[in-house]
N, C-alpha and C. Protein backbone atom coordinates (compact mmCIF):
# COMPACT_ATOMS: atom_id res chain seq x y z
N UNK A 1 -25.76 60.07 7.82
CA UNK A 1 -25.19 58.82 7.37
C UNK A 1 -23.70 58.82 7.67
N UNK A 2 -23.06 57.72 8.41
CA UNK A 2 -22.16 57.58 8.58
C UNK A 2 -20.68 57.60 7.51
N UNK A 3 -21.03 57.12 6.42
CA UNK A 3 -20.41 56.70 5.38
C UNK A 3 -19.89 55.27 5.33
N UNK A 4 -19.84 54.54 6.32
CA UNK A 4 -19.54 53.02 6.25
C UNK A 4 -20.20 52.20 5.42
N UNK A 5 -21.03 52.19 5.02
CA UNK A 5 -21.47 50.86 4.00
C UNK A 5 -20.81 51.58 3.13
N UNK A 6 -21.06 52.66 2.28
CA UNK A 6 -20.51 52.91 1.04
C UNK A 6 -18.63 52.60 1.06
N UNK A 7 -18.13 52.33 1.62
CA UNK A 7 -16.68 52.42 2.08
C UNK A 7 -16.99 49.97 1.86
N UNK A 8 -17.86 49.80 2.61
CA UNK A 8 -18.00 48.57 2.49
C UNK A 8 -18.43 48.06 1.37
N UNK A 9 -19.19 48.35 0.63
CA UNK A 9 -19.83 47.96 -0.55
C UNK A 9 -18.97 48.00 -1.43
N UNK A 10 -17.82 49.37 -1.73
CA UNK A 10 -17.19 49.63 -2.81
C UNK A 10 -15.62 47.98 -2.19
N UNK A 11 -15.48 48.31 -1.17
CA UNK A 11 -14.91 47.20 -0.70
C UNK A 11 -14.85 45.58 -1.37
N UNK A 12 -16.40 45.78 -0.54
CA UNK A 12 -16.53 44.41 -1.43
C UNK A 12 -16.63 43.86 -2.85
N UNK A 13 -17.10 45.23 -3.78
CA UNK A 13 -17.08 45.14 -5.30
C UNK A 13 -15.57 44.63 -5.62
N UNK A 14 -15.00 45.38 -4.91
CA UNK A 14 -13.15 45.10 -5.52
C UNK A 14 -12.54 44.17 -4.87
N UNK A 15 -13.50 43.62 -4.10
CA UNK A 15 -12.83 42.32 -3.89
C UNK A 15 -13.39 40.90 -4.45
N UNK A 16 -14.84 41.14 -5.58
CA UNK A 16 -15.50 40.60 -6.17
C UNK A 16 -14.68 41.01 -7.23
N UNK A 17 -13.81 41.61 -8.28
CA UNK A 17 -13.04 41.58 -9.12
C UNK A 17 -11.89 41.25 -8.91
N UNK A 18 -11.54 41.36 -8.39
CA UNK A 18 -10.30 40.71 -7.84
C UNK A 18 -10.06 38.91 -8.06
N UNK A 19 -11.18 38.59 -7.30
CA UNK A 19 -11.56 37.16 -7.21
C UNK A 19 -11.91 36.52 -9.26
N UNK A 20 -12.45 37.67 -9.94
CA UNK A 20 -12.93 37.04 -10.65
C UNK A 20 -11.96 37.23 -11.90
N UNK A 21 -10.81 38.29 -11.71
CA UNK A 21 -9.26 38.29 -12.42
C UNK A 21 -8.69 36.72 -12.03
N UNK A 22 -8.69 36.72 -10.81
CA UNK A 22 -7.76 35.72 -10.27
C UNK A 22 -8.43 34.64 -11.12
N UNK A 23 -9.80 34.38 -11.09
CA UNK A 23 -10.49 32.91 -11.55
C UNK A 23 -10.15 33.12 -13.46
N UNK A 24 -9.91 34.51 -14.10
CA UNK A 24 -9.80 34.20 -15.42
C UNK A 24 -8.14 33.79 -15.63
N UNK A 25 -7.24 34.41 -14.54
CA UNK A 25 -6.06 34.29 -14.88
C UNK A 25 -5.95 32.66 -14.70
N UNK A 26 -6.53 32.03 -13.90
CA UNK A 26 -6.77 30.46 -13.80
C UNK A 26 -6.65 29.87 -15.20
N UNK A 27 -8.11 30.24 -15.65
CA UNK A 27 -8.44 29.85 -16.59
C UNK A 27 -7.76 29.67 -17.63
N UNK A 28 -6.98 30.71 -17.79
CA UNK A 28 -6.06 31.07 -18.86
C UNK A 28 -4.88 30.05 -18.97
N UNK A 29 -4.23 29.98 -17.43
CA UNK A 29 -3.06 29.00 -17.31
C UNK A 29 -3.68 28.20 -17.64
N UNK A 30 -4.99 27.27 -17.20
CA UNK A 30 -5.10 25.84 -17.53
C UNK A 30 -5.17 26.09 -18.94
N UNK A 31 -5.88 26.63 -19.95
CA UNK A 31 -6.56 26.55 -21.19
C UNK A 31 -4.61 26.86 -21.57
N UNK A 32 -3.43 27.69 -20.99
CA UNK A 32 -2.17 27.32 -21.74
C UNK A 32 -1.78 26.08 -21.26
N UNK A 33 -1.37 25.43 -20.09
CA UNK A 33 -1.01 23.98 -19.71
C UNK A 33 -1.89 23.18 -20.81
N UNK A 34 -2.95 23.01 -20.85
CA UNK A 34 -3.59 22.52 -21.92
C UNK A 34 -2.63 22.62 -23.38
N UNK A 35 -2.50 23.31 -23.85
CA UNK A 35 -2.00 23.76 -24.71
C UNK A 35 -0.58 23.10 -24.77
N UNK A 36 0.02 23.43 -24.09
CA UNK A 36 1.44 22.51 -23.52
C UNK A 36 1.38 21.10 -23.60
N UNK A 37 0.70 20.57 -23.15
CA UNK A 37 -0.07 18.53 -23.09
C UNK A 37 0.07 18.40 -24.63
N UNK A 38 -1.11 19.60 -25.68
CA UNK A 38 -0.96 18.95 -26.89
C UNK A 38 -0.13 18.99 -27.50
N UNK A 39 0.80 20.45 -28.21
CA UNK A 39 1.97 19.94 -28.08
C UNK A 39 3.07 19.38 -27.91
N UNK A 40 3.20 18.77 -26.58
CA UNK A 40 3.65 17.44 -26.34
C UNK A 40 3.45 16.45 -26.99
N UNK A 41 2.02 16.00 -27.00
CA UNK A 41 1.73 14.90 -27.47
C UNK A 41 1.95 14.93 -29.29
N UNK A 42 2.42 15.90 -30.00
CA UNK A 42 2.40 16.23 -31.09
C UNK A 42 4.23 16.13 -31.52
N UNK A 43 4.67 16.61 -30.48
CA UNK A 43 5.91 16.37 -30.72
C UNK A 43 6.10 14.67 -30.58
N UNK A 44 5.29 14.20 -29.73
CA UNK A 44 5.81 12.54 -29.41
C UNK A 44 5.05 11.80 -30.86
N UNK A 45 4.13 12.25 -31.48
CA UNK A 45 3.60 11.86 -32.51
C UNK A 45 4.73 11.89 -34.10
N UNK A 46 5.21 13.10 -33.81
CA UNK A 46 5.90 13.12 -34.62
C UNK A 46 7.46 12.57 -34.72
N UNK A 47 7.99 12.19 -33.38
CA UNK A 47 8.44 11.00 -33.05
C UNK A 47 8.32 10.12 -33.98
N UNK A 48 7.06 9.55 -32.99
CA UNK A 48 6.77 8.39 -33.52
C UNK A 48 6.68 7.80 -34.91
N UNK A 49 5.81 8.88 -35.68
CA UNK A 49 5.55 8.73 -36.85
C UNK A 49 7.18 8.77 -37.75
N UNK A 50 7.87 9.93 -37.42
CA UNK A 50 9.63 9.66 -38.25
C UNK A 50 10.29 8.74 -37.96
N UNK A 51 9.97 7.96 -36.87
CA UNK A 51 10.49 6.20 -36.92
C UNK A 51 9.99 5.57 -37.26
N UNK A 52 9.05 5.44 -37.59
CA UNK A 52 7.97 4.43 -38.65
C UNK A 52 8.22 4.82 -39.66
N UNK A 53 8.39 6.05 -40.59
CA UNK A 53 8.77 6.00 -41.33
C UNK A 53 10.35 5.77 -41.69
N UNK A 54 11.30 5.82 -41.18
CA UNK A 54 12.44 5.28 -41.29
C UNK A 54 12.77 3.97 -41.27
N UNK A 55 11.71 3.32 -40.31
CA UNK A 55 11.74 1.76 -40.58
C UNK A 55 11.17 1.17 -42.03
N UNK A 56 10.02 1.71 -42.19
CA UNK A 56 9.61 1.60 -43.39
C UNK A 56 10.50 1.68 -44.55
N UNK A 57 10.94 2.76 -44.60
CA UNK A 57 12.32 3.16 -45.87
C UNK A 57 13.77 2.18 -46.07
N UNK A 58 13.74 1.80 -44.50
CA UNK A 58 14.86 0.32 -44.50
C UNK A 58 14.21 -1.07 -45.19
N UNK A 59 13.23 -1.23 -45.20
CA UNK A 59 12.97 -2.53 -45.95
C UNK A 59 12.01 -1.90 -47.25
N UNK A 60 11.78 -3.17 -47.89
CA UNK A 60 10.96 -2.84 -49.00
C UNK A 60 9.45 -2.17 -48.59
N UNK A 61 9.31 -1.09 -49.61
CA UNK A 61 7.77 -0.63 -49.19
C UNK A 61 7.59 0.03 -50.77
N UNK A 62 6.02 0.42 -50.66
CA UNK A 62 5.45 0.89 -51.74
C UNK A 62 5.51 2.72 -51.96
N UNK A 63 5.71 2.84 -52.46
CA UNK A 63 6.18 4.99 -52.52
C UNK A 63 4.72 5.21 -52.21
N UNK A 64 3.61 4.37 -52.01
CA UNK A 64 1.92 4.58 -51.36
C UNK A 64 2.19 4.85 -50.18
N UNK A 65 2.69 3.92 -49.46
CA UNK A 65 2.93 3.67 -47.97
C UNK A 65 3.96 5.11 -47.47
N UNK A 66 5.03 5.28 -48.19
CA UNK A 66 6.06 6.16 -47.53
C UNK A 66 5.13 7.35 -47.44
N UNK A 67 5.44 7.69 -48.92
CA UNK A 67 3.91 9.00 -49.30
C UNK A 67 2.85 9.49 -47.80
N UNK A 68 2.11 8.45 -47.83
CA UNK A 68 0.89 8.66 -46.63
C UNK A 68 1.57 8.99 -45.18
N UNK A 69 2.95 8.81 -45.02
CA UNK A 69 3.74 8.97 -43.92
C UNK A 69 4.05 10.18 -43.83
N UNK A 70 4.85 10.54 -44.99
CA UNK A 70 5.25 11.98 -45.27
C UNK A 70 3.86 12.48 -45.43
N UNK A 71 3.02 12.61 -45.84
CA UNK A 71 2.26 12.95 -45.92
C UNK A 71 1.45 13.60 -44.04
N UNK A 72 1.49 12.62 -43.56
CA UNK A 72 0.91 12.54 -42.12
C UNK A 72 1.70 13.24 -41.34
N UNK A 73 3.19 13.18 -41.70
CA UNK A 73 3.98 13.79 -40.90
C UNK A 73 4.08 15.87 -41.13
N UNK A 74 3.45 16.04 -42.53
CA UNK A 74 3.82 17.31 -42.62
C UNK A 74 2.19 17.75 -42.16
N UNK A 75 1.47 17.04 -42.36
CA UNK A 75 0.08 18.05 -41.56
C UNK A 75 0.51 18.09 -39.58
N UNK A 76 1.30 16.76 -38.93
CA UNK A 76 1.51 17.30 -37.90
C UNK A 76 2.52 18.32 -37.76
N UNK A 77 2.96 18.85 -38.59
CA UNK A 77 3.88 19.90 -39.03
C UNK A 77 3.24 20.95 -38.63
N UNK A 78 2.08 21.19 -39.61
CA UNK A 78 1.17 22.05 -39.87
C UNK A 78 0.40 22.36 -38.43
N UNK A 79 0.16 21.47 -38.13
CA UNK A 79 -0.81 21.52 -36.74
C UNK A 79 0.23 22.03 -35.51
N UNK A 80 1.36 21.64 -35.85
CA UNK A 80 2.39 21.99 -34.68
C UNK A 80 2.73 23.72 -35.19
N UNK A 81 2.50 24.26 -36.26
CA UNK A 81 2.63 25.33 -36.45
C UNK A 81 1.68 26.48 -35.45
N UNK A 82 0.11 25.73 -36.06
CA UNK A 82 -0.32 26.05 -35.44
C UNK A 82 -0.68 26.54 -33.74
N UNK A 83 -0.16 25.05 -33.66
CA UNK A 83 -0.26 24.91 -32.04
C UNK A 83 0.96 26.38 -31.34
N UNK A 84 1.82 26.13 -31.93
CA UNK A 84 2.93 27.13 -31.90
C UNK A 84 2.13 28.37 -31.48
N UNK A 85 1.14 29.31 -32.32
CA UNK A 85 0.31 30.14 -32.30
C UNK A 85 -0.17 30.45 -31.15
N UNK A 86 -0.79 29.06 -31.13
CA UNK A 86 -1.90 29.33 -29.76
C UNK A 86 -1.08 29.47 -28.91
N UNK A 87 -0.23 28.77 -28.73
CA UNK A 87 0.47 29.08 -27.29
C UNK A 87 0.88 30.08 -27.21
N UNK A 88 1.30 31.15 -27.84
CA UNK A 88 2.08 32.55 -27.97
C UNK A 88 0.42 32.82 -27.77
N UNK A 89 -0.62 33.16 -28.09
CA UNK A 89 -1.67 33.97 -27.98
C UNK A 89 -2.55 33.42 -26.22
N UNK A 90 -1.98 32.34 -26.08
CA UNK A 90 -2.81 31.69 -24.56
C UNK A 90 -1.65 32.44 -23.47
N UNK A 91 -0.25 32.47 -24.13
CA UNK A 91 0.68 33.16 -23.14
C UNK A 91 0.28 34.49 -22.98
N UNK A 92 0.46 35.12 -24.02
CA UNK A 92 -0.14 36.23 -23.90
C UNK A 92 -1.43 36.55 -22.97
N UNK A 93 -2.14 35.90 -23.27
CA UNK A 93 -3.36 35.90 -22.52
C UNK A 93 -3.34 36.00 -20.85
N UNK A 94 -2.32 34.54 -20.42
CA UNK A 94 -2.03 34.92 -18.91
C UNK A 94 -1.08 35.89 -18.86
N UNK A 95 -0.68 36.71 -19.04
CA UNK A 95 0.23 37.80 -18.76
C UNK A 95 -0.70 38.92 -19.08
N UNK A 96 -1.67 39.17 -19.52
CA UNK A 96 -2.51 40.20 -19.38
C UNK A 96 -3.69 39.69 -18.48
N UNK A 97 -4.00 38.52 -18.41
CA UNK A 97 -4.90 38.38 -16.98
C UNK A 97 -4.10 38.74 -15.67
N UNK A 98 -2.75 38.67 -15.62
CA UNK A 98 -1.99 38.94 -14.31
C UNK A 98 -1.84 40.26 -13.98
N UNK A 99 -1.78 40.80 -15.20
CA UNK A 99 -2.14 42.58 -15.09
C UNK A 99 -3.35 43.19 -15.07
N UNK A 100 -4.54 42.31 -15.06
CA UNK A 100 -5.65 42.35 -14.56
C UNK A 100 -6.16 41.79 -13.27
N UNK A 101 -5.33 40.92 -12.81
CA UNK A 101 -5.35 40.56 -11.23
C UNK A 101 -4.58 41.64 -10.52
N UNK A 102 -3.39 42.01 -10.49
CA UNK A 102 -2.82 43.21 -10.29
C UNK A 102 -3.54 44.25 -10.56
N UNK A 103 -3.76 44.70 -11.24
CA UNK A 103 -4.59 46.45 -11.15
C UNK A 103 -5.92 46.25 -10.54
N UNK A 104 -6.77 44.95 -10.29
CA UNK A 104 -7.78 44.98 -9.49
C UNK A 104 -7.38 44.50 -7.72
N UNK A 105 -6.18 43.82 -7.73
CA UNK A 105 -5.83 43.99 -6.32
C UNK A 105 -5.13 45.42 -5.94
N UNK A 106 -4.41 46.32 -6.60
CA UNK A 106 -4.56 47.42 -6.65
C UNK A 106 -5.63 48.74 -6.21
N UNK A 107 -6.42 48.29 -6.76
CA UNK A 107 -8.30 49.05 -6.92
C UNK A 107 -8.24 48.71 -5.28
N UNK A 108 -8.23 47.27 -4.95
CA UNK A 108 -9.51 46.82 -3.79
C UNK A 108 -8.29 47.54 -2.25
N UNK A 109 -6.68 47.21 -2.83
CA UNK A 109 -6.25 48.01 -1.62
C UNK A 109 -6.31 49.64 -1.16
N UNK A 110 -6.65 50.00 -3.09
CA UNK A 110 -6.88 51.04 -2.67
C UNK A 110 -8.12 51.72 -1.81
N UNK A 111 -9.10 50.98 -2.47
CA UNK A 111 -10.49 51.52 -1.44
C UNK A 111 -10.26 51.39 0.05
N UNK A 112 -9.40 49.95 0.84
CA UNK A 112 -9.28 49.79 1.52
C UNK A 112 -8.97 50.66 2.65
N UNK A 113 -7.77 51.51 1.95
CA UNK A 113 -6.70 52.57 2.68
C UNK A 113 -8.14 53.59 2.65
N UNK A 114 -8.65 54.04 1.76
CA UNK A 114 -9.41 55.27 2.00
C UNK A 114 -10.51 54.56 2.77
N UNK A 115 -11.13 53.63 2.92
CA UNK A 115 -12.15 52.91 3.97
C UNK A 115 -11.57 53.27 5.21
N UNK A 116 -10.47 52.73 5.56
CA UNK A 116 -10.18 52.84 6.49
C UNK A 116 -9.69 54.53 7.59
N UNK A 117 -8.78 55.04 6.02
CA UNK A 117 -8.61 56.88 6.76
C UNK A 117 -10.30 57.46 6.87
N UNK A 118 -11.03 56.92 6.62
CA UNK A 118 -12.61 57.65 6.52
C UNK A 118 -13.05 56.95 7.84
N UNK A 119 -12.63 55.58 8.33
CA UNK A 119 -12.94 55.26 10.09
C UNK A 119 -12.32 55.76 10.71
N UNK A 120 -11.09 56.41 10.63
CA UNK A 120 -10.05 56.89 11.49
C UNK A 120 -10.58 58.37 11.78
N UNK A 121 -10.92 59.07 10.51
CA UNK A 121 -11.57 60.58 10.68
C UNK A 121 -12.73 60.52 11.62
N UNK A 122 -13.49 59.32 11.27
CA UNK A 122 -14.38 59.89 12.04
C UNK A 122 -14.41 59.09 13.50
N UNK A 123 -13.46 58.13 14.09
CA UNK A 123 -12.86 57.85 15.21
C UNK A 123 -12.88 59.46 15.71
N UNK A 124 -11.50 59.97 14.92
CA UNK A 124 -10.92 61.34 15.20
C UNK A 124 -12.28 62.13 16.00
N UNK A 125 -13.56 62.35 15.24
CA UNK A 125 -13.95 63.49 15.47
C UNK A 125 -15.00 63.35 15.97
N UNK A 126 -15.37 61.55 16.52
CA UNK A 126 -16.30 61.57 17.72
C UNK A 126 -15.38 61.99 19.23
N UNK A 127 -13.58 61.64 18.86
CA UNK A 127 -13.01 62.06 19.95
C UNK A 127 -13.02 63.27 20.36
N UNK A 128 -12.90 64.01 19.18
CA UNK A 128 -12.98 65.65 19.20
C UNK A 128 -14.09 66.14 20.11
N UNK A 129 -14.88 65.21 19.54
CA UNK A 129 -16.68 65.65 19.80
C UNK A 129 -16.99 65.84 21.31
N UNK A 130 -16.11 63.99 21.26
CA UNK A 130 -16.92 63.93 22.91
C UNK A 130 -15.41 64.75 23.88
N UNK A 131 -14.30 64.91 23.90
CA UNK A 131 -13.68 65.76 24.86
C UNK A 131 -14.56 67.48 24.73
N UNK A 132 -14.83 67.57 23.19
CA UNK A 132 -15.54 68.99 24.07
C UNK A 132 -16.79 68.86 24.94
N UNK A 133 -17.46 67.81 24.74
CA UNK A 133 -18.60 67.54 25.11
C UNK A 133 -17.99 67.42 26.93
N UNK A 134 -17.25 66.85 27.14
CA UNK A 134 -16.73 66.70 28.55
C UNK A 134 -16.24 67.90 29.29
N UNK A 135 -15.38 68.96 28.11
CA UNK A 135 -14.97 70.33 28.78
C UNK A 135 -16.18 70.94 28.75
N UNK A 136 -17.47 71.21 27.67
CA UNK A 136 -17.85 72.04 28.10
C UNK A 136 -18.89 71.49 29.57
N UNK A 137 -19.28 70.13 29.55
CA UNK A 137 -19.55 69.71 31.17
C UNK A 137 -18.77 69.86 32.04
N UNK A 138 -18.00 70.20 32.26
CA UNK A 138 -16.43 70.34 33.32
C UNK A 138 -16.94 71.89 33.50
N UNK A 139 -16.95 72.83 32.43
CA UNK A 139 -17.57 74.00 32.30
C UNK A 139 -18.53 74.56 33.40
N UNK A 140 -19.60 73.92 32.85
CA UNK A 140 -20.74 73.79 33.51
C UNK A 140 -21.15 73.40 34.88
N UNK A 141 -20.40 71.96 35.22
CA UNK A 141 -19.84 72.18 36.96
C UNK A 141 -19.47 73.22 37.44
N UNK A 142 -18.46 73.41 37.02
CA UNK A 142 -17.41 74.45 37.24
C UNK A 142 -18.17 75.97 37.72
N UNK A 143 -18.50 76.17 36.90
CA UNK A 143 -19.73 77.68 36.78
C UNK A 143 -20.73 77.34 37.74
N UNK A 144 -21.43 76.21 38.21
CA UNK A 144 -22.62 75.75 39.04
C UNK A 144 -21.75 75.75 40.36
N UNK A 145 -20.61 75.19 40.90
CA UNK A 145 -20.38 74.97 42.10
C UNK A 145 -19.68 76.59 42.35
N UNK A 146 -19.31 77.17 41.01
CA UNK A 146 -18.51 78.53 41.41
C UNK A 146 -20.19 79.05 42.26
N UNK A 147 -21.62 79.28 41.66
CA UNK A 147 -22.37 79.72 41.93
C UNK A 147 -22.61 79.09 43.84
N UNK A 148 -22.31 78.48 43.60
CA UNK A 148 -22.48 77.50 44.87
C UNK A 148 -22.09 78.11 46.01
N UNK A 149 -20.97 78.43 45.73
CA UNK A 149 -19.85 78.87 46.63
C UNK A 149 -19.78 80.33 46.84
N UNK A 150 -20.49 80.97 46.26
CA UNK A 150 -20.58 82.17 46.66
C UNK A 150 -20.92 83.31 47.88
């Protein structure tokens, strides 16, 4: 056995992880960009909602009405706390998928280099092979026409 498929196979495994780091580190950014959108939209909510309530507080209103404002405004508080969270744990997340795309592009160059010094050896030592194969035919002339010539 030559050793080439096994040099190919392990090849291709690490380049089937590789691919499938790369597709979680994807994942990860979108599921944080995601994450980023709501936030956004939480900060613009809460905007929104502290000018409504400030308009409200300029004219006459019922301490029902303000209440349910403040009220609305501290659960998007709450939720923005939260959100806060996730994003530190989704960041996190792509920064250890990137060190999992890295140590598996790592892996696959490494097999690569030894795939390849394992074609080169044995390049090497069909060359080896076949120059002796040629001296000892050179040999063998050599010895037949010496007989020749005698």
């Amino acid at each position: 056995m030559n050793g080439t498929p096994v040099w190919e196979v392990l090849a291709s495994k690490a380049q089937r992880q590789v691919r499938q780091a790369q597709q979680q580190l994807a994942d990860a950014q979108l599921r944080r960009e995601q994450a980023v959108d709501r936030d956004q939209r939480l900060d613009q909510l809460l905007i929104e909602y502290s000018e409504q309530l400030n308009m409200l507080q300029r004219r006459a209103h019922s301490t029902v009405e303000a209440g349910n404002y403040r009220n609305f405004i501290v659960q998007l508080h709450i939720i923005k706390g939260r959100s806060s969270e996730e994003f530190k744990a989704l960041d996190q997340a792509c920064q250890d998928a990137r060190k999992e795309v890295l140590v598996a592009d790592q892996e696959r160059l490494k097999i690569e280099r030894l795939g390849q010094r394992a074609r080169n050896q044995r390049q090497q030592a069909r060359e080896h092979r076949e120059t002796r194969e040629a001296e000892a035919q050179s040999m063998i002339q050599f010895n037949l026409r010496s007989k020749l010539h005698r």
